[in-house]
N, C-alpha and C. Protein backbone atom coordinates (compact mmCIF):
# COMPACT_ATOMS: atom_id res chain seq x y z
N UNK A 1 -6.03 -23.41 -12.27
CA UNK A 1 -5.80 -22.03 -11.89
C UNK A 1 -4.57 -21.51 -12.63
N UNK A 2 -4.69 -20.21 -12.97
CA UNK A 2 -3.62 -19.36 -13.64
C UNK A 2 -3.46 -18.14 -13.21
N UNK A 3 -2.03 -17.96 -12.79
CA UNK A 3 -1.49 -16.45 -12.48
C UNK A 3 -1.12 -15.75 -13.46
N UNK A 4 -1.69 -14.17 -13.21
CA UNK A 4 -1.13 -13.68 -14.56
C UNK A 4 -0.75 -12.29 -13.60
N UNK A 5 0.20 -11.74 -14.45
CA UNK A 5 0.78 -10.22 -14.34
C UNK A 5 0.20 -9.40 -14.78
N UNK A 6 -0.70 -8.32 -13.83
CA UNK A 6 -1.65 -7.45 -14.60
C UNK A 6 -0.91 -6.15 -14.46
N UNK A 7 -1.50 -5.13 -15.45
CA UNK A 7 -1.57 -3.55 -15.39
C UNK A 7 -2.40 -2.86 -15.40
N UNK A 8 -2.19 -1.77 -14.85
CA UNK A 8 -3.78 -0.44 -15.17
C UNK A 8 -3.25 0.28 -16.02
N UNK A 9 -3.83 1.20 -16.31
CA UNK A 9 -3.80 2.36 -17.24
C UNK A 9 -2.79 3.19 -16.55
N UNK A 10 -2.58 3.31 -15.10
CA UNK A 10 -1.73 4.01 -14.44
C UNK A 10 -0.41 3.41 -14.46
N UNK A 11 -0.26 2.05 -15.36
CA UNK A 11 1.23 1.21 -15.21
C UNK A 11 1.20 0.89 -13.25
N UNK A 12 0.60 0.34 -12.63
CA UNK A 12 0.81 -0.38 -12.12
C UNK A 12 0.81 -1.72 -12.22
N UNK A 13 1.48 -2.22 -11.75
CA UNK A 13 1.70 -4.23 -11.71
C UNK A 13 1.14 -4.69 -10.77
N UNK A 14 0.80 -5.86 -10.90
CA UNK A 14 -0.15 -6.92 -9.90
C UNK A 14 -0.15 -8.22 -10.34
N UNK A 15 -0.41 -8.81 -9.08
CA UNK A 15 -0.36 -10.27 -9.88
C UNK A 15 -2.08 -10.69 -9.47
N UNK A 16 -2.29 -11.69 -10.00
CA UNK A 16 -3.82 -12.23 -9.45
C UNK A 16 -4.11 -13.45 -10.46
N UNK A 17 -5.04 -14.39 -9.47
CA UNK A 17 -5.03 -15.96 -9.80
C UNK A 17 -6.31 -15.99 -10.74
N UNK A 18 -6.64 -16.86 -11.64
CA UNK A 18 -7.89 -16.97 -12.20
C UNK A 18 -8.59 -18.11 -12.83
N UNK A 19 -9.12 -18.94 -13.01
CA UNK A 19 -9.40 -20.18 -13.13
C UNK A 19 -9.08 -20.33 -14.49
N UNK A 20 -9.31 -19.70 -15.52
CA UNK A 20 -8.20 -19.43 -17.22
C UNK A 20 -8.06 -18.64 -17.27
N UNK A 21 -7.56 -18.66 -18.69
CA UNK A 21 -7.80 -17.65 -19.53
C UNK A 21 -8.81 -16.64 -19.80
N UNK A 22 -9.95 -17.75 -20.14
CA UNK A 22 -10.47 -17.33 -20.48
C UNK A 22 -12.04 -16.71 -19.32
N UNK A 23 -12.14 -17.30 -18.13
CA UNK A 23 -12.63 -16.55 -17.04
C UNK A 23 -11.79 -15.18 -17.03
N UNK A 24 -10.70 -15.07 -17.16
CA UNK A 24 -9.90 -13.71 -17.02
C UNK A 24 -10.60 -12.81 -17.83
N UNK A 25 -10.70 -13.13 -19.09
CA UNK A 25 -11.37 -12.32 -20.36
C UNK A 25 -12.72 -12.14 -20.05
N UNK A 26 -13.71 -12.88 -19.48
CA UNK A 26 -15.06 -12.61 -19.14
C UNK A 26 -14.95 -11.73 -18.11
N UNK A 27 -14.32 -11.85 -16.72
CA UNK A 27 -14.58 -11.07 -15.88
C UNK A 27 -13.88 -9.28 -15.96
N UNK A 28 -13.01 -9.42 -17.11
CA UNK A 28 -12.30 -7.88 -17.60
C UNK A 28 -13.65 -7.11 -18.26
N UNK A 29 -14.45 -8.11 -18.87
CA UNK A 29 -15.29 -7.58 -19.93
C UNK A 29 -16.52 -6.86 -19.14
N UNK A 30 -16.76 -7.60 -18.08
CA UNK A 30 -18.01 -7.47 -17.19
C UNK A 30 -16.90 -6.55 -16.09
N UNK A 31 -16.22 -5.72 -15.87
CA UNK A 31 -15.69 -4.89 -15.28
C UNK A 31 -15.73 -4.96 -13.71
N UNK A 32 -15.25 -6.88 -13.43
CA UNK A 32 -15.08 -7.13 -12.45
C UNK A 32 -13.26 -7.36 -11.69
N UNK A 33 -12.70 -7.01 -12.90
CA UNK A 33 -11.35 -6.81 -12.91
C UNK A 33 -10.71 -5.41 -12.33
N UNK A 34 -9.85 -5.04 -11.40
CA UNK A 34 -9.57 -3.78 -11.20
C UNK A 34 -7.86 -3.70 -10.65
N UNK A 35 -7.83 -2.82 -11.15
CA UNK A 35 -6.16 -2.29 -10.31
C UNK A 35 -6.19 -2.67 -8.81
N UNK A 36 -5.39 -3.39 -8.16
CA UNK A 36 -4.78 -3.67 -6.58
C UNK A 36 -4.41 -2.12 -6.38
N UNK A 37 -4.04 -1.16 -6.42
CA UNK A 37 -3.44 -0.32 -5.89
C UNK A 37 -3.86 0.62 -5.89
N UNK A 38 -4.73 1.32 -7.69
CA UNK A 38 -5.80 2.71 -8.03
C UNK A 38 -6.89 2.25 -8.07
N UNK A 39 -6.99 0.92 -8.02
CA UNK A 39 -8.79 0.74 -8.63
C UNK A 39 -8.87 0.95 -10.02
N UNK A 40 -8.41 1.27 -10.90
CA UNK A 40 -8.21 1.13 -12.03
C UNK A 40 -9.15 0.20 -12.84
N UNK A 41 -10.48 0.18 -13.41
CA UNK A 41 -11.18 -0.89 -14.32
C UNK A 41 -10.27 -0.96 -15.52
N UNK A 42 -9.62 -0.30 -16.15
CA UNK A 42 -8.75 -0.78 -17.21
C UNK A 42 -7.44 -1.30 -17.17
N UNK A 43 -7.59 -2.58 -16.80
CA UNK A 43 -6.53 -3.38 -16.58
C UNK A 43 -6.41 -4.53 -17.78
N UNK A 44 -5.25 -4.76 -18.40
CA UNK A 44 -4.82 -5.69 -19.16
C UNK A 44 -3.19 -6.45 -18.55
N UNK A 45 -3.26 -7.97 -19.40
CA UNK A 45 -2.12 -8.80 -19.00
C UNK A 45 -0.74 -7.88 -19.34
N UNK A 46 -0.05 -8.20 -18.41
CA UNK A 46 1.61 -7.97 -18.86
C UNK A 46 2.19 -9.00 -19.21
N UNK A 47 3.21 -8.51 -19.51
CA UNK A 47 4.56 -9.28 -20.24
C UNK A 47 5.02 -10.10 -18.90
N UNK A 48 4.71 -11.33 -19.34
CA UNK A 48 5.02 -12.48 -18.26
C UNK A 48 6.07 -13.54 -18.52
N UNK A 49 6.92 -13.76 -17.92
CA UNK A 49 7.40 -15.26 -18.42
C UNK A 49 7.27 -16.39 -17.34
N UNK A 50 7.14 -17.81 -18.02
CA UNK A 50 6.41 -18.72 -17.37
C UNK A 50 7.49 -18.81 -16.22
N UNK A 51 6.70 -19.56 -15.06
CA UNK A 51 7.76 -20.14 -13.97
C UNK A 51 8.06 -21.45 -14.54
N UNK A 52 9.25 -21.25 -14.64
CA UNK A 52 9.98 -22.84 -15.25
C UNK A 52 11.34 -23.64 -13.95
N UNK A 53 10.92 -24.35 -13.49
CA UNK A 53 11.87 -24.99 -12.79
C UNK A 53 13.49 -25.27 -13.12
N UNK A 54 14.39 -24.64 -12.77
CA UNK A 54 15.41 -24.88 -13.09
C UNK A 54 16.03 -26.17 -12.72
N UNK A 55 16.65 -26.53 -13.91
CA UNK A 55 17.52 -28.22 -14.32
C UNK A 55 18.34 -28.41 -12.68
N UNK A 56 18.22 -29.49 -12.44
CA UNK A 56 19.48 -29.75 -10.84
C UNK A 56 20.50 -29.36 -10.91
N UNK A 57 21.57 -29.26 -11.94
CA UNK A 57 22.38 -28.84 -12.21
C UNK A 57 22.58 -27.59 -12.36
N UNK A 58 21.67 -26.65 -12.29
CA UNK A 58 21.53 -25.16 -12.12
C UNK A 58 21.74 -24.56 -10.62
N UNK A 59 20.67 -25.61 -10.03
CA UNK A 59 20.42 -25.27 -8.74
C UNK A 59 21.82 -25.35 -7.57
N UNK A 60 22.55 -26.61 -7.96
CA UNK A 60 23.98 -26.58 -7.60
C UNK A 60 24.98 -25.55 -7.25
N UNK A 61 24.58 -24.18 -7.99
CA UNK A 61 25.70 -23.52 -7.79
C UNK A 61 25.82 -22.83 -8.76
N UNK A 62 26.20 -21.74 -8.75
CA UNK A 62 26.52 -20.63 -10.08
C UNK A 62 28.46 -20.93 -10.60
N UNK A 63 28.50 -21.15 -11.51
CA UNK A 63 30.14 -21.05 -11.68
C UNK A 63 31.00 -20.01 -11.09
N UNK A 64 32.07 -20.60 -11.11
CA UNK A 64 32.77 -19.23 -10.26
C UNK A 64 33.35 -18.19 -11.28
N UNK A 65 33.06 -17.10 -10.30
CA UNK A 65 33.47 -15.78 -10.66
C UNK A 65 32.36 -15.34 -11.52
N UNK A 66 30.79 -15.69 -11.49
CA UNK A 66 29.95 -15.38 -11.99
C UNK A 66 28.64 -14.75 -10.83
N UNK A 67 28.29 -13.63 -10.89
CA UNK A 67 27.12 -13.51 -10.18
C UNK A 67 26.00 -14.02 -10.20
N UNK A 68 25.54 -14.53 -9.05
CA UNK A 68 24.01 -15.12 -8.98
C UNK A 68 22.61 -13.98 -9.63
N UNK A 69 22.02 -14.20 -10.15
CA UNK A 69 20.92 -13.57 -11.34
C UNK A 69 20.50 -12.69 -10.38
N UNK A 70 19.80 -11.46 -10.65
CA UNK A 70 19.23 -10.65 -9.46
C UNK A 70 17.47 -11.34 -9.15
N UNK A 71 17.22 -10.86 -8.05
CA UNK A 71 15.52 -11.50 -7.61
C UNK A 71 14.74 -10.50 -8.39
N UNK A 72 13.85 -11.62 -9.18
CA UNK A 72 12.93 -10.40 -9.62
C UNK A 72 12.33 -9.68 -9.09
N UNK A 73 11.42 -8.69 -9.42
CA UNK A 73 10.67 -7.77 -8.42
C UNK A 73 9.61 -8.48 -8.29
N UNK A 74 9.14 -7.85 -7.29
CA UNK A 74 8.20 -8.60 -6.58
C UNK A 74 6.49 -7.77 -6.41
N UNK A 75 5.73 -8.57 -7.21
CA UNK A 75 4.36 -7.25 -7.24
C UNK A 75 3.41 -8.16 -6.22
N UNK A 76 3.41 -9.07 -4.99
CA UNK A 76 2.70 -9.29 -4.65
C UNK A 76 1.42 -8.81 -3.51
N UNK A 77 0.83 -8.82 -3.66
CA UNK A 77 -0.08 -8.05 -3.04
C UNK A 77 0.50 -7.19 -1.30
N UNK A 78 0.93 -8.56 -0.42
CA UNK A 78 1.64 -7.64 0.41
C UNK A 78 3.03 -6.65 0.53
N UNK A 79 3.58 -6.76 -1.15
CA UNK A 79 4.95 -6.06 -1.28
C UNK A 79 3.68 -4.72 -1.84
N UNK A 80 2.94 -4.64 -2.90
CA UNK A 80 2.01 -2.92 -2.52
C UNK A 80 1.22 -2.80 -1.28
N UNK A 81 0.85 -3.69 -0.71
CA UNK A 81 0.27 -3.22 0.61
C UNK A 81 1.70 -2.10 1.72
N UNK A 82 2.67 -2.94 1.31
CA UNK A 82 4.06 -1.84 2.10
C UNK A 82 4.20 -0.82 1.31
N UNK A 83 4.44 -0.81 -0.16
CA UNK A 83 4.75 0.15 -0.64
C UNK A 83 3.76 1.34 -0.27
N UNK A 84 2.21 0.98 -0.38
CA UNK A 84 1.22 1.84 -0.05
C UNK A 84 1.27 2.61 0.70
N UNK A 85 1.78 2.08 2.19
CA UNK A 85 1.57 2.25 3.25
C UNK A 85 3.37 3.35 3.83
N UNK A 86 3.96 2.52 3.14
CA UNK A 86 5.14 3.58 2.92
C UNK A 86 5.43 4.97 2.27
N UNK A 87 4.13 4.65 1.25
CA UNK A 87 3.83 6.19 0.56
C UNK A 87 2.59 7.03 1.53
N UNK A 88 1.93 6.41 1.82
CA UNK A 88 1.22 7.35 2.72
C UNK A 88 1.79 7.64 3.74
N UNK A 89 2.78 6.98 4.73
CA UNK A 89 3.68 7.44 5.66
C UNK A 89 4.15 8.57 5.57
N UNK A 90 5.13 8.22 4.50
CA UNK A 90 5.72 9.68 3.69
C UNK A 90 5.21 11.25 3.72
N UNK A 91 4.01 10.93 2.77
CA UNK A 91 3.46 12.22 2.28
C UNK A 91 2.57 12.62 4.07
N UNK A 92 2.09 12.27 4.85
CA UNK A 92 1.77 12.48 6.41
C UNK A 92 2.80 13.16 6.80
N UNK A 93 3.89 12.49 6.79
CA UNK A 93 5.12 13.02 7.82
C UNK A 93 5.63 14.28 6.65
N UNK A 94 5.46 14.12 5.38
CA UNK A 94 5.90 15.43 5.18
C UNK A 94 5.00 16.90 5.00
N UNK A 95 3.72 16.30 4.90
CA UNK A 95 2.82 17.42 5.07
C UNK A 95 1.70 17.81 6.23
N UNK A 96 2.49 17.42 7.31
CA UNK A 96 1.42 17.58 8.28
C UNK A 96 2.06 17.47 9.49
N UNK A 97 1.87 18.66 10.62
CA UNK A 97 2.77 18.48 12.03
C UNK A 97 2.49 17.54 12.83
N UNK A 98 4.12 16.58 13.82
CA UNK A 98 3.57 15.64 14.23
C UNK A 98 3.40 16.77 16.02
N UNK A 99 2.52 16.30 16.41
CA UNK A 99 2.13 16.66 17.98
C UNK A 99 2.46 15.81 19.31
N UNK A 100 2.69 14.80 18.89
CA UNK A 100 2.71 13.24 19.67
C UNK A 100 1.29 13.50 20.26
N UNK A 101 1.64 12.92 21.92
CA UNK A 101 0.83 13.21 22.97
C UNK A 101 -0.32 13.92 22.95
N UNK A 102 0.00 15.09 22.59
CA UNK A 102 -0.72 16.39 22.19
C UNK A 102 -2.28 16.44 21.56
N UNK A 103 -2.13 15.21 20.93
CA UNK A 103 -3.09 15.48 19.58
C UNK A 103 -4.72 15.42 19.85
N UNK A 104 -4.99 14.67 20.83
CA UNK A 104 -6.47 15.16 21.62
C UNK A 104 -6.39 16.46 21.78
N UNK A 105 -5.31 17.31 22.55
CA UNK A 105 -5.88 18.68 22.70
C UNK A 105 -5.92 19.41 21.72
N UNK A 106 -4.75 19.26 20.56
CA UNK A 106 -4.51 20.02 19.33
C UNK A 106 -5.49 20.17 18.60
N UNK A 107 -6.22 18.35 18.41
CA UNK A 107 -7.64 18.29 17.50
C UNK A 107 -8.28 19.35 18.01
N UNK A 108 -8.72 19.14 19.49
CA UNK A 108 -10.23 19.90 19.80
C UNK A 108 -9.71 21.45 19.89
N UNK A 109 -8.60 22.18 20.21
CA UNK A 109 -8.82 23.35 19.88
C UNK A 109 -8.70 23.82 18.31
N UNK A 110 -8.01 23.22 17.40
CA UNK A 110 -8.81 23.73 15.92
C UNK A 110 -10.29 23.55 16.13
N UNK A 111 -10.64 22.28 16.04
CA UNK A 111 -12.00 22.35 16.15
C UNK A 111 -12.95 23.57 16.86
N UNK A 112 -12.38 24.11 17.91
CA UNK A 112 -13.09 25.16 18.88
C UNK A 112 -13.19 26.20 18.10
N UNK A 113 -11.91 26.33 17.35
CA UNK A 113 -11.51 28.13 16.77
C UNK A 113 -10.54 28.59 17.47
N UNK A 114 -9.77 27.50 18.35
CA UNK A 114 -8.84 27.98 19.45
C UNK A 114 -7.79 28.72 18.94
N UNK A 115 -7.59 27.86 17.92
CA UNK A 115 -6.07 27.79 17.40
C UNK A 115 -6.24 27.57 15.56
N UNK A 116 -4.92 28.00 15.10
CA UNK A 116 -5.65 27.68 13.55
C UNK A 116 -5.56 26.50 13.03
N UNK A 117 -6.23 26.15 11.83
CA UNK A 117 -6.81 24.85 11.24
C UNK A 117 -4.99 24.41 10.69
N UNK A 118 -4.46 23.19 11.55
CA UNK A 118 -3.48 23.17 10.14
C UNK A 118 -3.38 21.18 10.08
N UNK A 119 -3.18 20.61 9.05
CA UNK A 119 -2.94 19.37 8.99
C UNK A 119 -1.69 19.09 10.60
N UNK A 120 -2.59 17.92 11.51
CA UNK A 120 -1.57 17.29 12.32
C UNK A 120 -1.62 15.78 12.42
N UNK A 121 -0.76 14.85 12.83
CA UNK A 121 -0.51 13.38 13.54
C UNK A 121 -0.51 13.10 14.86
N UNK A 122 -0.38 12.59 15.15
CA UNK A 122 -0.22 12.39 16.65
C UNK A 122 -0.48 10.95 17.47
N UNK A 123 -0.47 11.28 18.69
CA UNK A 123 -1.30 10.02 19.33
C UNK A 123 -2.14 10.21 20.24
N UNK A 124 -2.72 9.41 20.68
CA UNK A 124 -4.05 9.57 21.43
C UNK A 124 -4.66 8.28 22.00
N UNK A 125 -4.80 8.39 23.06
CA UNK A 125 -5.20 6.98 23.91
C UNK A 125 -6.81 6.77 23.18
N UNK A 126 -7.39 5.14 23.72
CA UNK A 126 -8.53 5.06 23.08
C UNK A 126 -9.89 5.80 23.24
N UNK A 127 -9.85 6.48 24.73
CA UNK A 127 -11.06 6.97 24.98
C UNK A 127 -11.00 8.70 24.59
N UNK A 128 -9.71 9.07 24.65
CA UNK A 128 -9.23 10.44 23.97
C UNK A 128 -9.94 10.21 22.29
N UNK A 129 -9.37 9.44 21.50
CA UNK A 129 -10.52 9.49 20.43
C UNK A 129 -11.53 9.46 20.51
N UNK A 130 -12.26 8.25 21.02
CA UNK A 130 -13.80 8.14 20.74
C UNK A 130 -14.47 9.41 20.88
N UNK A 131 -13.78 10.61 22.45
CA UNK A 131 -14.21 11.68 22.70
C UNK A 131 -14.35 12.49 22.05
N UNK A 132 -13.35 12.57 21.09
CA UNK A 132 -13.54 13.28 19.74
C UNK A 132 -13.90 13.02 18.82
N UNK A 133 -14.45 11.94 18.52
CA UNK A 133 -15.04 11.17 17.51
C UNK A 133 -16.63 11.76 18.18
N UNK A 134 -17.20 11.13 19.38
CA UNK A 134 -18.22 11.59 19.48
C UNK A 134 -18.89 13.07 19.75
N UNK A 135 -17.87 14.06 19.97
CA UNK A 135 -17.84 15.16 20.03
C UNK A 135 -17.84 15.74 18.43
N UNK A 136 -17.94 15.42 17.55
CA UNK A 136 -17.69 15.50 15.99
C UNK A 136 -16.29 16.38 15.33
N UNK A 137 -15.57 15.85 16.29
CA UNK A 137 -14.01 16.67 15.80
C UNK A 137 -13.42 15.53 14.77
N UNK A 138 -13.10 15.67 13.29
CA UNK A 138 -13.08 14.51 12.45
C UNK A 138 -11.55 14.34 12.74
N UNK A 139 -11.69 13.05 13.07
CA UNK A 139 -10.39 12.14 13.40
C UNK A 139 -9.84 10.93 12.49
N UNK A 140 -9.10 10.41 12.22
CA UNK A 140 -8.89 8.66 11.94
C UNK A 140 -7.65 8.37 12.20
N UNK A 141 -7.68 7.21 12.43
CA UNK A 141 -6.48 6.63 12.91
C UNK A 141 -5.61 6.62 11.26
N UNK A 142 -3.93 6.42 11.85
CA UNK A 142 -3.35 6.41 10.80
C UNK A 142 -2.78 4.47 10.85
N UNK A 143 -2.75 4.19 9.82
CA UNK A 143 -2.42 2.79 9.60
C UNK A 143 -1.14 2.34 10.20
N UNK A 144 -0.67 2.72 10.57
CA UNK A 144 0.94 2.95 11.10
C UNK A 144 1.17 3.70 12.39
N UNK A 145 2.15 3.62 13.07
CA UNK A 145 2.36 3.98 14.22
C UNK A 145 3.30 4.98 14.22
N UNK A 146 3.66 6.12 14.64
CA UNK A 146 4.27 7.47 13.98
C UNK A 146 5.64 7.06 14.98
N UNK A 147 6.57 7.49 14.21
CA UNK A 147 7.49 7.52 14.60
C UNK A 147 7.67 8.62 15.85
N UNK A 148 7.90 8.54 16.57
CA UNK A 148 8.57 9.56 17.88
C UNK A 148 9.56 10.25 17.53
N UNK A 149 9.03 11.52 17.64
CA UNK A 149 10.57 12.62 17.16
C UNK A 149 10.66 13.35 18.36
N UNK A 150 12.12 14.03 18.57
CA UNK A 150 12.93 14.25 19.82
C UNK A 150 12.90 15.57 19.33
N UNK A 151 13.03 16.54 20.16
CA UNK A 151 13.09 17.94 19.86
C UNK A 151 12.35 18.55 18.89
């Protein structure tokens, strides 16, 4: 097995395992290869350097008055699963009102014509959704749990 550092066309990074080389090259070709993050089919290797075990004498200790090396970054699948999920957080909380509590009634009166259509969040117990789920007021849960805001 071999890890390699991939990219898309969008410059995202990823890592992913593959039995060679050259399985890597067959399955890019047959467009079973894709971006972790856009979906991206045009993905090629990045600039990698090998994992090399550092000498015992490395591991000992950095000399003094020298800083320890910084951690590289980290593209593993659950460091973009956060980032993802941190960017969709984001762009929610900044484009869309939170309601808390509210949000069963908020849904169903847009839905009615009560009130006007505007992007909201909220929360909602389990049978408060389904109700609106089966009532056809389009709902989904958000991956994350909304922060509670005061005033």
């Amino acid at each position: 097995m071999i890890k390699f550092t991939l990219k898309c066309d969008a410059d995202h990074h990823f890592d992913s395992w593959f039995q060679s080389a050259e399985a890597f090259d067959t399955l890019r070709r047959a467009g079973h290869v894709s971006c972790a993050i856009c979906g991206s089919a045009s993905v090629e290797k990045a600039l990698m350097a090998p994992s090399v075990r550092p000498a015992r004498k490395a591991t000992a200790g950095t000399a003094p008055g020298t800083a320890p090396a910084p951690a590289p970054l980290s593209h593993t699948p659950a460091d973009l699963r956060a980032q993802a999920l941190a960017q969709l957080r984001r762009h929610v909380e900044e484009n869309s009102d939170y309601v808390g509590m509210n949000f069963a009634r908020e849904a169903r009166d847009m839905h009615d014509g009560l009130v006007p259509e505007r992007p909201i969040y909220g929360e909602a117990g389990a049978e408060d959704a389904w109700k609106l789920l089966e009532d056809g007021v389009p709902v989904a849960p958000l991956p994350f749990v909304p922060g509670r805001k005061t005033n």
